[in-house]
Protein backbone atom coordinates (compact mmCIF):
# COMPACT_ATOMS: atom_id res chain seq x y z
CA UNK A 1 0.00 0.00 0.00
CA UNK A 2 0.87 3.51 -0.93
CA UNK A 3 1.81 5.87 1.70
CA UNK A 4 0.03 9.17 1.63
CA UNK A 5 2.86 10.86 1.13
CA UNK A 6 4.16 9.23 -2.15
CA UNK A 7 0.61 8.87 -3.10
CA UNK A 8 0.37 12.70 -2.82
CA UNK A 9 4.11 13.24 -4.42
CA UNK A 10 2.48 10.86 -7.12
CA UNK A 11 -1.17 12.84 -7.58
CA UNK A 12 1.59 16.47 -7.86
CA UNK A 13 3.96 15.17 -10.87
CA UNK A 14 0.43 13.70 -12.73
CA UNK A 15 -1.27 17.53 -12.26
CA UNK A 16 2.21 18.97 -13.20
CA UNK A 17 1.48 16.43 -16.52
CA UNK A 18 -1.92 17.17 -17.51
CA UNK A 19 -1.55 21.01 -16.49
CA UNK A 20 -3.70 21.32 -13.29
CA UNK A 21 -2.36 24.00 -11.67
CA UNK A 22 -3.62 24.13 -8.08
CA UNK A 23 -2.58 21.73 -4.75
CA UNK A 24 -3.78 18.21 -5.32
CA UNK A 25 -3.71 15.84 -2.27
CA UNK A 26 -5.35 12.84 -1.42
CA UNK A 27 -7.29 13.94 1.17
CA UNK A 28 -8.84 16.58 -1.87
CA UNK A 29 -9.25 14.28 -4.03
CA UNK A 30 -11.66 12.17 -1.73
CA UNK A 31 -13.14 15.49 -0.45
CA UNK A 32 -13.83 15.78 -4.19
CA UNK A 33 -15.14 12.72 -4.34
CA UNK A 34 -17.64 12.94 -1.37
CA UNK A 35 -19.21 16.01 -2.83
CA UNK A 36 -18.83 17.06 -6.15
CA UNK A 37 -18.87 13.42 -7.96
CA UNK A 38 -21.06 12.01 -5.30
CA UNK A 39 -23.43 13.29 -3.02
CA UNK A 40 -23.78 16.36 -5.71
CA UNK A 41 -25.28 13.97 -8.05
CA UNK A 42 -27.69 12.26 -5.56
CA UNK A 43 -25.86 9.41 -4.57
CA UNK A 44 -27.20 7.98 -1.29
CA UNK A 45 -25.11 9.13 1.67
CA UNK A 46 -25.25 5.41 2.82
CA UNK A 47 -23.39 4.62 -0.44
CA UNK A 48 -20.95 7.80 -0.38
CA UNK A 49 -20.05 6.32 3.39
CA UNK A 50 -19.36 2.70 2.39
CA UNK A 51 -17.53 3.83 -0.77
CA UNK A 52 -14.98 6.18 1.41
CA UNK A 53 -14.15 2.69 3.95
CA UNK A 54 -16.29 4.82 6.55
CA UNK A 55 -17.20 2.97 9.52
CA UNK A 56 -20.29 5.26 10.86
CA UNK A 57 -22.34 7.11 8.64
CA UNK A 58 -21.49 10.40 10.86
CA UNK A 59 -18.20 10.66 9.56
CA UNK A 60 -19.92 11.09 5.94
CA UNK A 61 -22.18 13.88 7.25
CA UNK A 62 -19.52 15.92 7.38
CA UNK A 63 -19.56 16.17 3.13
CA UNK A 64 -23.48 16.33 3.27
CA UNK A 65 -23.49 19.48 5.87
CA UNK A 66 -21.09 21.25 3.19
CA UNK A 67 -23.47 19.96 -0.11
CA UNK A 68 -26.10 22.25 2.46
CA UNK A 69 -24.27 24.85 3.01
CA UNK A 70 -23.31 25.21 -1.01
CA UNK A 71 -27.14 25.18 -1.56
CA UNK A 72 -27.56 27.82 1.30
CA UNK A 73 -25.35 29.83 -0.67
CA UNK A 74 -26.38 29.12 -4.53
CA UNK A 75 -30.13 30.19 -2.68
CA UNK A 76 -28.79 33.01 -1.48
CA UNK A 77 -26.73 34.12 -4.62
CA UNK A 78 -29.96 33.44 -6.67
CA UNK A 79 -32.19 35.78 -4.77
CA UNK A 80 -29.65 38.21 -5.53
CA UNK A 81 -29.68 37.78 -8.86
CA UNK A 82 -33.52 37.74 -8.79
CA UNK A 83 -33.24 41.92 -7.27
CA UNK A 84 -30.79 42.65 -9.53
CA UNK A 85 -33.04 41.96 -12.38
CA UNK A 86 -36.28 43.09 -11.01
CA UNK A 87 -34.41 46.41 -10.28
């Protein structure tokens, strides 16, 4: 098993490759994971917990409290947008 050091040192020369230009860890790419590929699309938090090796679904709330605080926000932005135009 890879530690998650090299792992990381690996994920930095393959962004370097392919041109991604920001910090790519593990640790982000499961946060990615979690949310944006996951729980974003409506995948089952049951399933999102089992498929990160979780061993209580409380540890995958933490992902589903930020997918609610990004709709929070995208509300938020939208009423704003909403005043803007019916200004």
């Amino acid at each position: 098993m890879l530690s998650n050091q090299k792992m990381n040192s690996y994920l930095k020369e393959i962004a370097g490759i392919v041109g991604i230009n920001k910090e790519l860890t593990f640790h982000i790419a499961r946060h990615t994971f979690a949310t944006t590929i996951t729980l974003n699309h409506g995948v089952p938090i049951e399933t999102v917990s089992k498929l990160l090796g979780h061993t209580n679904i409380k540890q995958t709330q933490h992902y589903a409290k930020l997918i609610d605080k990004k709709v929070s926000a995208d509300m938020r932005e939208l009423t704003f947008r909403k005043d803007i135009i019916s200004n």
